[in-house]
N, C-alpha and C. Protein backbone atom coordinates (compact mmCIF):
# COMPACT_ATOMS: atom_id res chain seq x y z
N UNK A 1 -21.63 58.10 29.50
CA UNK A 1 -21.38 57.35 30.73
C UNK A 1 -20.78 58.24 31.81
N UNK A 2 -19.90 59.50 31.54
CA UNK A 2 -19.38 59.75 32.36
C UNK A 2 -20.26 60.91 33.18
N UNK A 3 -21.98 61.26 32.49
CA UNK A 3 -22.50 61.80 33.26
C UNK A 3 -23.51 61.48 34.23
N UNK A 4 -23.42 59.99 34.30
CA UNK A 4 -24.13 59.29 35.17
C UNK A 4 -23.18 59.54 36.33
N UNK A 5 -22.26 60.02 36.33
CA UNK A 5 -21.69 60.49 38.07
C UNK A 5 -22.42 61.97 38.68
N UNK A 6 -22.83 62.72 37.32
CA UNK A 6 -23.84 63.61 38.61
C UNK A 6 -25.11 63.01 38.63
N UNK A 7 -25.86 62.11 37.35
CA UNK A 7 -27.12 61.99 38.52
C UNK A 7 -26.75 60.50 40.03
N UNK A 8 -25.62 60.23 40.28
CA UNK A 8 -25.70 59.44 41.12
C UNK A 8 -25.01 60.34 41.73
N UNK A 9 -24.19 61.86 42.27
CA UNK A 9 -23.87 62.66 43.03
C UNK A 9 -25.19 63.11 43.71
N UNK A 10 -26.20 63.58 42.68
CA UNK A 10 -27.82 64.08 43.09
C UNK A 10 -28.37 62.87 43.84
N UNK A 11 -28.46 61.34 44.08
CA UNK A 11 -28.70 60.61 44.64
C UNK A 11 -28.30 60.34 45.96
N UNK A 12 -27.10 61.22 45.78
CA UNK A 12 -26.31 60.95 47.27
C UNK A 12 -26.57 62.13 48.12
N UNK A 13 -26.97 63.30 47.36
CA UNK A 13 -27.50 64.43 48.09
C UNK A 13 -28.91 64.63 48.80
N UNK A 14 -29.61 63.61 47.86
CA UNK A 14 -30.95 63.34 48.07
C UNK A 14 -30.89 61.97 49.44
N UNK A 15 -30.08 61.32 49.63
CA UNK A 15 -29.44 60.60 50.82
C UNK A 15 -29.36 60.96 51.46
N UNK A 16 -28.29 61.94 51.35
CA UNK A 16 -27.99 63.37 52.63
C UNK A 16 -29.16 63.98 53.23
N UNK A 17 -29.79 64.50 52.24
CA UNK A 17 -31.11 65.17 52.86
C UNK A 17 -31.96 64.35 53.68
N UNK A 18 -31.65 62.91 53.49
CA UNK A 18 -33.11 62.10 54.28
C UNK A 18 -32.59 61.95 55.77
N UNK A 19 -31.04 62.26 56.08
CA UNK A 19 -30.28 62.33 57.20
C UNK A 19 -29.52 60.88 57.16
N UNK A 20 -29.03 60.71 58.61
CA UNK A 20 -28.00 59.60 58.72
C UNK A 20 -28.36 58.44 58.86
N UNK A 21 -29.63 58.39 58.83
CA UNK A 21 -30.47 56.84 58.37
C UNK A 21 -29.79 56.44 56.73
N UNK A 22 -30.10 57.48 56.13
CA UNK A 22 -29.28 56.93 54.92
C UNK A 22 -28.38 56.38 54.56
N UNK A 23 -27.45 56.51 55.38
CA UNK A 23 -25.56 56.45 54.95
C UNK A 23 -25.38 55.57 54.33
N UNK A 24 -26.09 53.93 54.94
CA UNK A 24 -25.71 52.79 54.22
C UNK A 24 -26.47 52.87 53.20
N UNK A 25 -27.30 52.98 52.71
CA UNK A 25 -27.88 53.26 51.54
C UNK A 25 -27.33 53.75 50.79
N UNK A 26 -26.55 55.32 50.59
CA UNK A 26 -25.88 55.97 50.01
C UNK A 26 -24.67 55.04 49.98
N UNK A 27 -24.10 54.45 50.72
CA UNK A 27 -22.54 54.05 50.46
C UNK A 27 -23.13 53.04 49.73
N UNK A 28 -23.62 51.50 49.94
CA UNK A 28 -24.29 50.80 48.97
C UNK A 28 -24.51 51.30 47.56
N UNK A 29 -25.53 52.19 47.45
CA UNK A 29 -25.37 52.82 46.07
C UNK A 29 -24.37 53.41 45.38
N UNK A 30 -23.19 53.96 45.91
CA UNK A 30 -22.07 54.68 45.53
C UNK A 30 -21.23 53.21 44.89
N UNK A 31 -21.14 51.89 45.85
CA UNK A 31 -19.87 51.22 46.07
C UNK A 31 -20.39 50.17 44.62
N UNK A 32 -22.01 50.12 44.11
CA UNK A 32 -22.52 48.89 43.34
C UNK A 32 -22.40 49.83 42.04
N UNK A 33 -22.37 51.67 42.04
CA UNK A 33 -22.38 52.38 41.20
C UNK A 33 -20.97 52.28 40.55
N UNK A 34 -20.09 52.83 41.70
CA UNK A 34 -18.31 52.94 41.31
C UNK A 34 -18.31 51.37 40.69
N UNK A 35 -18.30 50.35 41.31
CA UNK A 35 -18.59 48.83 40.45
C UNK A 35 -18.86 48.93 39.13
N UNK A 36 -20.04 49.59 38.57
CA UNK A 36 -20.70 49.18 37.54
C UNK A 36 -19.49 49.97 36.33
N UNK A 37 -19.43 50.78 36.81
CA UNK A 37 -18.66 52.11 36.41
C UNK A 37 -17.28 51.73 35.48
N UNK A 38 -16.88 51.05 36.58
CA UNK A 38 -15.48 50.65 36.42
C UNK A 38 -15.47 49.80 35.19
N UNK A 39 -16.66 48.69 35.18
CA UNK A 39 -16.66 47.09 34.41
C UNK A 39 -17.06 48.07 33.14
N UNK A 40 -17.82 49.03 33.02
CA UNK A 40 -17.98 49.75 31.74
C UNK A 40 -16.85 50.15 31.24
N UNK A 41 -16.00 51.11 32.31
CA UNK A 41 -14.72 52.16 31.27
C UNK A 41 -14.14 51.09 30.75
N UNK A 42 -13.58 49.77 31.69
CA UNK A 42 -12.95 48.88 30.90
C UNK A 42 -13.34 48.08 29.53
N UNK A 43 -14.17 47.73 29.75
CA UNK A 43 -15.22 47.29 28.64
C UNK A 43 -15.42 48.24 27.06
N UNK A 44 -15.21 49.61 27.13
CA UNK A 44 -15.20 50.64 26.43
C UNK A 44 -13.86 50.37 25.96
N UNK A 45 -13.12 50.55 26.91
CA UNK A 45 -11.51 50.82 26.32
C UNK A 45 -11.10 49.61 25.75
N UNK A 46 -11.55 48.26 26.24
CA UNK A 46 -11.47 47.00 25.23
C UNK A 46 -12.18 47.37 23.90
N UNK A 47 -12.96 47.75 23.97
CA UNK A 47 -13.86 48.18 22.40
C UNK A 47 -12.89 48.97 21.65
N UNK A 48 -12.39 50.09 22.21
CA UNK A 48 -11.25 50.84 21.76
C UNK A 48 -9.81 50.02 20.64
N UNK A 49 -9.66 49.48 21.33
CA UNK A 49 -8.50 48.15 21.26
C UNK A 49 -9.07 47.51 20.07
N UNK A 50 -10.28 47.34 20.30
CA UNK A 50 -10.34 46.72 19.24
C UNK A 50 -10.98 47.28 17.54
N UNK A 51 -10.89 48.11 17.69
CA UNK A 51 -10.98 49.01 16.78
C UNK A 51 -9.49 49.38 16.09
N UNK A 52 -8.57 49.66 16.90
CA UNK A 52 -7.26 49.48 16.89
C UNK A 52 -6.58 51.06 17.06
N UNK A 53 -7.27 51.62 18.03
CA UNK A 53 -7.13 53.05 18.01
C UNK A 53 -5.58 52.68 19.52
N UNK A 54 -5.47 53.51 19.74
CA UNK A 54 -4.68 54.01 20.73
C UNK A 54 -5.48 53.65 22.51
N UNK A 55 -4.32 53.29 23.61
CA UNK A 55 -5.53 53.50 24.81
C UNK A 55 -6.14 54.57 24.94
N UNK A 56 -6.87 55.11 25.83
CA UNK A 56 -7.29 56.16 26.08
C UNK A 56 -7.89 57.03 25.28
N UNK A 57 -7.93 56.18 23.95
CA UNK A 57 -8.50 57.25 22.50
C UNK A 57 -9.79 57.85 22.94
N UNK A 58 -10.26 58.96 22.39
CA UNK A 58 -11.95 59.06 22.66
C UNK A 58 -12.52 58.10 21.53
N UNK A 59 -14.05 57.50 21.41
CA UNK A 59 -14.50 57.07 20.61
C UNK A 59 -15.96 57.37 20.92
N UNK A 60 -16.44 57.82 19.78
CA UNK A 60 -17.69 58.13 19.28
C UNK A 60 -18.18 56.97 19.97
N UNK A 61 -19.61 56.99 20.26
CA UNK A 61 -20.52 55.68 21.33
C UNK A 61 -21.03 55.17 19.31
N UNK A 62 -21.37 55.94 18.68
CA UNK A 62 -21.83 55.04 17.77
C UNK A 62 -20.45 54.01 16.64
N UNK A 63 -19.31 54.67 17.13
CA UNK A 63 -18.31 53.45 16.68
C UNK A 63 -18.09 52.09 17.25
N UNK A 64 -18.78 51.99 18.30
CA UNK A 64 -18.58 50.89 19.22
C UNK A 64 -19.44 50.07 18.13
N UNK A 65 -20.40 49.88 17.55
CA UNK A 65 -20.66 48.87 16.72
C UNK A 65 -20.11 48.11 15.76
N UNK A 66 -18.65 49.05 15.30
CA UNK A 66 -18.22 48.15 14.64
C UNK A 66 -16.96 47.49 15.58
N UNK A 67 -16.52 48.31 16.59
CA UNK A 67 -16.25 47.57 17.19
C UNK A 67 -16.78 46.21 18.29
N UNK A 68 -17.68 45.82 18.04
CA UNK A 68 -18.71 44.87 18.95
C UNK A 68 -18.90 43.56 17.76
N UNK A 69 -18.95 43.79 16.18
CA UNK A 69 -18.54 42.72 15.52
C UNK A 69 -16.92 42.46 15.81
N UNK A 70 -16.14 43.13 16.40
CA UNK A 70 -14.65 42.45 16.22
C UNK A 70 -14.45 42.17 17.38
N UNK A 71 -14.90 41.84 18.14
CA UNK A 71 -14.90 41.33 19.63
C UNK A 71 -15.85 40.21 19.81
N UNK A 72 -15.72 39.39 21.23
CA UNK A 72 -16.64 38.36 21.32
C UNK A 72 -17.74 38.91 21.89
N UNK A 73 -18.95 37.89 21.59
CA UNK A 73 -20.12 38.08 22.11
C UNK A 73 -20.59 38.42 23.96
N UNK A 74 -19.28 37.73 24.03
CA UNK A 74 -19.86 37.69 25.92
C UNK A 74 -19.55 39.31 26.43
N UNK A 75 -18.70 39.91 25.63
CA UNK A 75 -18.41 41.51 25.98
C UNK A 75 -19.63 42.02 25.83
N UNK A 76 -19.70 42.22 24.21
CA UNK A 76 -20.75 42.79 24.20
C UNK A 76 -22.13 42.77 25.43
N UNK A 77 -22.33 41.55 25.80
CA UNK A 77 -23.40 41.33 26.78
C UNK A 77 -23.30 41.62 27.76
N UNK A 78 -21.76 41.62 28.33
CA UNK A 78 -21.37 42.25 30.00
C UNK A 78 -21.98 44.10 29.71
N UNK A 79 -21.45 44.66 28.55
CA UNK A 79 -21.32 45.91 28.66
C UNK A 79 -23.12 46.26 28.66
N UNK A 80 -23.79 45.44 27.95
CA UNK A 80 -25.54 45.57 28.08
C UNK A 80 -25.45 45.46 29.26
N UNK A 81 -25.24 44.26 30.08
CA UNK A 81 -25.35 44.09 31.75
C UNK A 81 -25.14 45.24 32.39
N UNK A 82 -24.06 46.15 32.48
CA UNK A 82 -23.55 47.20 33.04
C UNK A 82 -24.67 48.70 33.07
N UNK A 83 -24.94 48.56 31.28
CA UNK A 83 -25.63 49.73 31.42
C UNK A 83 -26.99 49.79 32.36
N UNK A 84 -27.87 48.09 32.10
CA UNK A 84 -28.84 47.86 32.60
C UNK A 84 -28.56 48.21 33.98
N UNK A 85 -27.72 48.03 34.42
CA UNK A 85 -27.43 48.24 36.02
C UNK A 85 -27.62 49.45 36.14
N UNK A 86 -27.29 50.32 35.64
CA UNK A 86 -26.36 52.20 35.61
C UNK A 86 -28.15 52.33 35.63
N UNK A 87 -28.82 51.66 34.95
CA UNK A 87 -30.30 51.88 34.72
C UNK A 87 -30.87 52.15 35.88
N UNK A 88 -30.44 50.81 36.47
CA UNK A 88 -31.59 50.57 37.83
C UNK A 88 -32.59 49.46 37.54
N UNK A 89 -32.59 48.99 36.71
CA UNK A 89 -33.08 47.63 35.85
C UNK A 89 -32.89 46.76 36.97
N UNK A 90 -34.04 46.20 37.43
CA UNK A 90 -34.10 44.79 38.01
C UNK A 90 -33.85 43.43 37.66
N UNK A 91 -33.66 42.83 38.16
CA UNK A 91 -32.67 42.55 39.29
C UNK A 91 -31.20 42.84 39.22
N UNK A 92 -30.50 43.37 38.70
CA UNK A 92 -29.53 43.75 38.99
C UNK A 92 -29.26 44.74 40.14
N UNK A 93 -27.65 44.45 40.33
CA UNK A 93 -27.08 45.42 41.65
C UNK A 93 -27.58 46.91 41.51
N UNK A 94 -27.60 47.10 40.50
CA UNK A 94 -28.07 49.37 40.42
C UNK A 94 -29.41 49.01 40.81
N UNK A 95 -30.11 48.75 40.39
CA UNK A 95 -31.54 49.02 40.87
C UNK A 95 -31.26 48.48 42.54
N UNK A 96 -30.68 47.70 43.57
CA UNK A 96 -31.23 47.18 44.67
C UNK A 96 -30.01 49.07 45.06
N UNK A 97 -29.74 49.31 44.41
CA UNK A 97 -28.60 50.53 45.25
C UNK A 97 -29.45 51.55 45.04
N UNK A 98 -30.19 52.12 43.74
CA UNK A 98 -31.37 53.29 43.96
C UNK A 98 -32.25 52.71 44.58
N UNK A 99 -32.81 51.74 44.57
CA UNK A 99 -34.09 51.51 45.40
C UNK A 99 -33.65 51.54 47.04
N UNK A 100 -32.99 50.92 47.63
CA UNK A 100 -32.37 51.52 49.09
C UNK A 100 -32.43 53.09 49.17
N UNK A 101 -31.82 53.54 48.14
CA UNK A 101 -31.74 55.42 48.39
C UNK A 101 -33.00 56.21 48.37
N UNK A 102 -34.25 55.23 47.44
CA UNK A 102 -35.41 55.77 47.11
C UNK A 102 -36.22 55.64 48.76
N UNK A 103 -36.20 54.57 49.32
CA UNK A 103 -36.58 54.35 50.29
C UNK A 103 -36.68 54.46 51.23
N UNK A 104 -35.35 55.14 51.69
CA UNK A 104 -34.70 56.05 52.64
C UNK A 104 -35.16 57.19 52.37
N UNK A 105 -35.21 57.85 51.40
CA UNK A 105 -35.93 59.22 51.32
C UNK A 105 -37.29 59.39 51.20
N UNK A 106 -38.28 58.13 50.86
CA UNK A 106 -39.43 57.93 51.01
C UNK A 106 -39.83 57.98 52.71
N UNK A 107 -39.33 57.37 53.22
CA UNK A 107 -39.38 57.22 54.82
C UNK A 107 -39.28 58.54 55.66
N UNK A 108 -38.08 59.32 54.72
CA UNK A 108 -37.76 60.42 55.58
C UNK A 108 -38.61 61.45 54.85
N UNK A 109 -39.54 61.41 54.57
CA UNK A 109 -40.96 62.40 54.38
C UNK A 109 -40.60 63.39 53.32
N UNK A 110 -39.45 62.90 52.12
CA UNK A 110 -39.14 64.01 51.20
C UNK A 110 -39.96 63.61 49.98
N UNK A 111 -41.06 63.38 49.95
CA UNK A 111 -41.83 63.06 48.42
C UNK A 111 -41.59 63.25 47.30
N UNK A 112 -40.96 65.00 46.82
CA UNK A 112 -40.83 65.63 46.11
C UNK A 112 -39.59 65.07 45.56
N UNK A 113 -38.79 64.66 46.85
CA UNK A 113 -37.10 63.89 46.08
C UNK A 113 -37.28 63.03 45.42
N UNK A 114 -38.24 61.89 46.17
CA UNK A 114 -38.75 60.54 45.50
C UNK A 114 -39.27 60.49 44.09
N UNK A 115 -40.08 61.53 43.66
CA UNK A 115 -40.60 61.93 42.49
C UNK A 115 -39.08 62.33 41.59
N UNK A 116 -38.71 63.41 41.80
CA UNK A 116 -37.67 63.99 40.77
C UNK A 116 -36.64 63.19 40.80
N UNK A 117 -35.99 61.91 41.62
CA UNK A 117 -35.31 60.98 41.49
C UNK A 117 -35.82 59.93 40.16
N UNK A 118 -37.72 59.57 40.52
CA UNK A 118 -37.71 58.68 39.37
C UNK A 118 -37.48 59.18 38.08
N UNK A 119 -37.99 60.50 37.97
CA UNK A 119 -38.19 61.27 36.71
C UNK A 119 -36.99 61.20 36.23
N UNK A 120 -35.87 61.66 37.34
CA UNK A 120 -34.32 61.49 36.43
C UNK A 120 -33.89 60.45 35.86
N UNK A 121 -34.66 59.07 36.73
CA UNK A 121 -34.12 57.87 36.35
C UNK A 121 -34.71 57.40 35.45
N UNK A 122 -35.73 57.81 34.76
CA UNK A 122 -36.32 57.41 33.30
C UNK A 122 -35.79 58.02 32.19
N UNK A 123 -35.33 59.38 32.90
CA UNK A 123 -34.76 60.48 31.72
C UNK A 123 -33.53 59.46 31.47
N UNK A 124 -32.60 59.35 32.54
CA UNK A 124 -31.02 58.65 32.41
C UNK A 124 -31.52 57.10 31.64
N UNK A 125 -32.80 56.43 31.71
CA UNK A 125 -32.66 55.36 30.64
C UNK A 125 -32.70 55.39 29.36
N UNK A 126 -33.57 56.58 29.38
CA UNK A 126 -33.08 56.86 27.55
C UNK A 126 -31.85 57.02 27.23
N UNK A 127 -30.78 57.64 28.00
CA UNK A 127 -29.56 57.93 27.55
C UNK A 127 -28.88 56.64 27.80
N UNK A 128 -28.81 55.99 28.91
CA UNK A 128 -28.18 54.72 28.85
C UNK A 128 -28.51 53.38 27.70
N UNK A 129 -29.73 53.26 27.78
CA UNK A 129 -30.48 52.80 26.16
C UNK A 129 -30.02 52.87 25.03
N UNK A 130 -29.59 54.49 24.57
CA UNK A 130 -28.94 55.08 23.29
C UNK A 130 -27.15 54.35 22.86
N UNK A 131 -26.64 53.88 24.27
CA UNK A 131 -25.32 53.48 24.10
C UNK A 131 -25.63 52.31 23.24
N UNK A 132 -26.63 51.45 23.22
CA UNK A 132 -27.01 49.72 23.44
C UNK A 132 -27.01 49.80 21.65
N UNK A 133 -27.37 50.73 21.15
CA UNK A 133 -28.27 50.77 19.86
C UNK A 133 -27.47 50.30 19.19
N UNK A 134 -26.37 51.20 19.12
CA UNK A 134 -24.78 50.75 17.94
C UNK A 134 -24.55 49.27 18.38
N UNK A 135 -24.11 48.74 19.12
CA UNK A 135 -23.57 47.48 19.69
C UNK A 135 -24.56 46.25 18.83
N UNK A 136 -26.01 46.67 18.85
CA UNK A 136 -26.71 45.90 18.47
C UNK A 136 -27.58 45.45 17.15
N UNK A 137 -26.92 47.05 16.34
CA UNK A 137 -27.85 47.55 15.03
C UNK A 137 -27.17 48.31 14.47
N UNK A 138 -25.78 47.23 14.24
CA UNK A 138 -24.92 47.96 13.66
C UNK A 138 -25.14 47.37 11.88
N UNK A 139 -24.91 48.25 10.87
CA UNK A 139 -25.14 47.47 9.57
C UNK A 139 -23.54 47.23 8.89
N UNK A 140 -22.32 47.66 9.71
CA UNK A 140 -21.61 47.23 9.46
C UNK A 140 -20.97 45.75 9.10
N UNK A 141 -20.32 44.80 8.00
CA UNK A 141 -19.78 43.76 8.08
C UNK A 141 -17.92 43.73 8.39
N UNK A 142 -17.86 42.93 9.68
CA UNK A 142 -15.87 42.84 10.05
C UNK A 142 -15.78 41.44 9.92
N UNK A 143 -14.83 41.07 9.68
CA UNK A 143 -14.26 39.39 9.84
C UNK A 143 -14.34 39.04 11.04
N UNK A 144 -14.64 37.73 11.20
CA UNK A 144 -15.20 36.79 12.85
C UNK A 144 -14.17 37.43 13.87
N UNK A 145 -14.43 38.21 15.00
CA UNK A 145 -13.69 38.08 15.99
C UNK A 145 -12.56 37.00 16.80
N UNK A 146 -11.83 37.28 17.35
CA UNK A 146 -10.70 36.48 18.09
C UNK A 146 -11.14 36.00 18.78
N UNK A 147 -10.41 34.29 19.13
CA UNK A 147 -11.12 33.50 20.54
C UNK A 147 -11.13 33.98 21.74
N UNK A 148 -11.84 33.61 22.38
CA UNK A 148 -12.24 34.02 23.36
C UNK A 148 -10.85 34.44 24.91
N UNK A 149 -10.02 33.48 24.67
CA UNK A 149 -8.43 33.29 25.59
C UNK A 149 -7.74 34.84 24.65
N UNK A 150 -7.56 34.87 23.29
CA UNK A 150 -7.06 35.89 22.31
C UNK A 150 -7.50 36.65 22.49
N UNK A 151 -8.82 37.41 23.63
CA UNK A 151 -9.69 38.72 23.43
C UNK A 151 -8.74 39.51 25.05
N UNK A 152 -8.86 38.00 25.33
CA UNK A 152 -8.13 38.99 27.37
C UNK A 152 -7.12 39.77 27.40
N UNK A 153 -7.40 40.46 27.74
CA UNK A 153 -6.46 41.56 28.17
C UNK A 153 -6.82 42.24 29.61
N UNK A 154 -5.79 43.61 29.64
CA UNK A 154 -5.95 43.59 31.45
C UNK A 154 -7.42 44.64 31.50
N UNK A 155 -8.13 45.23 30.35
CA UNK A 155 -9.17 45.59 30.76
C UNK A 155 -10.45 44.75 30.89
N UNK A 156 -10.30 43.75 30.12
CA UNK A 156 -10.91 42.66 29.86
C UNK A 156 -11.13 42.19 31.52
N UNK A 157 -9.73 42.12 32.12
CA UNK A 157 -10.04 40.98 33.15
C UNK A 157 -10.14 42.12 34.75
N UNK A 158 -10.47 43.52 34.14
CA UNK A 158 -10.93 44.69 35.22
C UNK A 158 -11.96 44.64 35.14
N UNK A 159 -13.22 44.31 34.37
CA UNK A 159 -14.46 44.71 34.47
C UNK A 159 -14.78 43.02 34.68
N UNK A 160 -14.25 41.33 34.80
CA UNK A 160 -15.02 41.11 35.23
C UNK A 160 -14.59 40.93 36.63
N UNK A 161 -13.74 41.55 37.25
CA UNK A 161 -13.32 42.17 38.71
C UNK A 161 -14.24 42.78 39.00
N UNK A 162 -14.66 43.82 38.77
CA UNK A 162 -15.53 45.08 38.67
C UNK A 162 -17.12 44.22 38.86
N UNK A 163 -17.58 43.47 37.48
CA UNK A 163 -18.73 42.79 38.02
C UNK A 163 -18.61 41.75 38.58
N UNK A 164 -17.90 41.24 39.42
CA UNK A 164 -17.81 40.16 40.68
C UNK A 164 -17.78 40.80 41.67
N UNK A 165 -17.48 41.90 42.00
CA UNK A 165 -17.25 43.34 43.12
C UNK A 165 -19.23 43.67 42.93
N UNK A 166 -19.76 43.83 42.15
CA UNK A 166 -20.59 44.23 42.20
C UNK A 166 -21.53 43.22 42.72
N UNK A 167 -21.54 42.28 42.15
CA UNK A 167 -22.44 40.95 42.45
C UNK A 167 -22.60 40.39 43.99
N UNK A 168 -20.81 40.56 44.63
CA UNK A 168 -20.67 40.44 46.15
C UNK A 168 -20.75 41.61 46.69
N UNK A 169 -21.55 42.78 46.20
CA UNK A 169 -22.12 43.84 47.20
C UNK A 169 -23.68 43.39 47.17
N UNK A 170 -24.02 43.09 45.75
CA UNK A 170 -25.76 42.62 45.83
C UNK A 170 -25.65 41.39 46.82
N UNK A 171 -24.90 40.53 46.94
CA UNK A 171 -25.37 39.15 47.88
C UNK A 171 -24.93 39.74 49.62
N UNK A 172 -24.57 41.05 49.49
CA UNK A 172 -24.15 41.58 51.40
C UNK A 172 -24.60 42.77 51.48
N UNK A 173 -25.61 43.08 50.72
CA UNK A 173 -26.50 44.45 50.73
C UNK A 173 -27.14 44.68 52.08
N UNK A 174 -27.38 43.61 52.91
CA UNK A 174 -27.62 43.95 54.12
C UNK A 174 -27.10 44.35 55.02
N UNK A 175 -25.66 43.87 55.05
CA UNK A 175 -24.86 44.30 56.04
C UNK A 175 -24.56 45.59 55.93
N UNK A 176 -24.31 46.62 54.53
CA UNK A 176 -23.89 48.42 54.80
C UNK A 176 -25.02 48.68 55.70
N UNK A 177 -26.52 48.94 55.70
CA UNK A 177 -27.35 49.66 57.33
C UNK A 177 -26.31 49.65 58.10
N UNK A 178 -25.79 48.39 59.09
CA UNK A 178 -25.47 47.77 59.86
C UNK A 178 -24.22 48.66 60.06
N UNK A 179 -23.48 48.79 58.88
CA UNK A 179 -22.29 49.14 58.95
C UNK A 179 -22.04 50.44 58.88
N UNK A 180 -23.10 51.64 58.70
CA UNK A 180 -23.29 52.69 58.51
C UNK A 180 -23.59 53.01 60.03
N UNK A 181 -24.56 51.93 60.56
CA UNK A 181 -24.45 52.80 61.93
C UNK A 181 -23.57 52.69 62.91
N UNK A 182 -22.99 51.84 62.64
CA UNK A 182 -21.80 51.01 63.23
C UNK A 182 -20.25 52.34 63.05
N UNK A 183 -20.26 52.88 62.05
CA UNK A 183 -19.49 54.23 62.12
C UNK A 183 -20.28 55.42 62.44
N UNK A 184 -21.44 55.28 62.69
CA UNK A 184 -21.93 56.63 63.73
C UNK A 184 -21.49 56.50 65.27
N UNK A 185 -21.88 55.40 65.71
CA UNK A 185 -21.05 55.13 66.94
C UNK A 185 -20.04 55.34 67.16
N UNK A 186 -19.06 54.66 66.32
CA UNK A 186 -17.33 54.89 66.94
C UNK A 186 -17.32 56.86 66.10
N UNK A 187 -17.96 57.29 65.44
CA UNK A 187 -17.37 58.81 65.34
C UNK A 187 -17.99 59.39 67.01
N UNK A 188 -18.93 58.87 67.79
CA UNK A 188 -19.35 59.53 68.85
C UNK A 188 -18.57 59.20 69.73
């Protein structure tokens, strides 16, 4: 997860390059990315917890399966939601944030970006894909998880901050253009 910040750094460069038509595009994609981002680390570090490691522990991506039987179901499904996003998976917020960036650089006559953008973004679904596997095909057996009020905690209630932040950038995706050119002006 944490190297989906350079291919969405390369997205923002590939923004850059299409010029200042982009900006809102690029900030859109940055602000639904940092979103998605966030509802994951938390979501992870709840998995953590519940494993019963320490905060901040590292954990193997294929231990998360047994941590995903000791947790409730609706986690598990936010953290699928998240990755699908990180994807670019439709309809979700990541895909309307690369597709703005794709489009903008389609327009601005860089073909070659448009191409090596998708290519990355099929490469990055296999890797985002690979997280899903453990969570879902795990052959481990744990005793029934805690109710649902018994699971909250404060990372718990950061990622669904994080995806409500994201959801009210997909329903005002129109307004960053607007607002991108709207700070080219006042910098002139």
């Amino acid at each position: 997860l944490a190297y989906s910040g350079i291919v969405n750094a390369g997205y923002a460069c590939f923004a850059l390059a299409a010029g200042s038509a982009a900006s809102g595009a690029m900030i859109t994609n940055l602000a639904i990315y940092g979103a998605s981002v966030i509802a994951l680390f938390a979501l992870v570090e709840h998995f953590v917890s519940q494993l019963g490691k320490t905060r901040h522990s590292d954990i193997d991506f294929r231990e998360m399966g047994k941590a995903a039987l000791k947790t409730q179901p609706l986690f598990v499904a936010l953290f699928a939601v998240g990755v699908f996003s990180l994807a670019g998976i439709p309809p979700l917020p990541g895909f309307f944030g690369k597709y703005l960036v794709l489009k903008e650089v389609w327009v601005a006559g860089l073909r070659e970006g448009v191409y090596v953008m998708l290519f990355g973004a099929l490469l990055g679904l296999a890797y985002y894909l690979r997280t899903l596997v453990p969570l879902y095909m795990s052959d481990e057996e744990v005793a029934p998880s805690k109710g649902f009020l018994e699971s909250l905690n404060m990372t718990t209630i950061a990622a669904f901050f994080a995806i409500a932040f994201a959801l009210l950038m997909l329903t005002s995706l129109n307004r960053f253009p607007a607002w991108g050119q709207l700070s080219e002006v006042l910098i002139r």
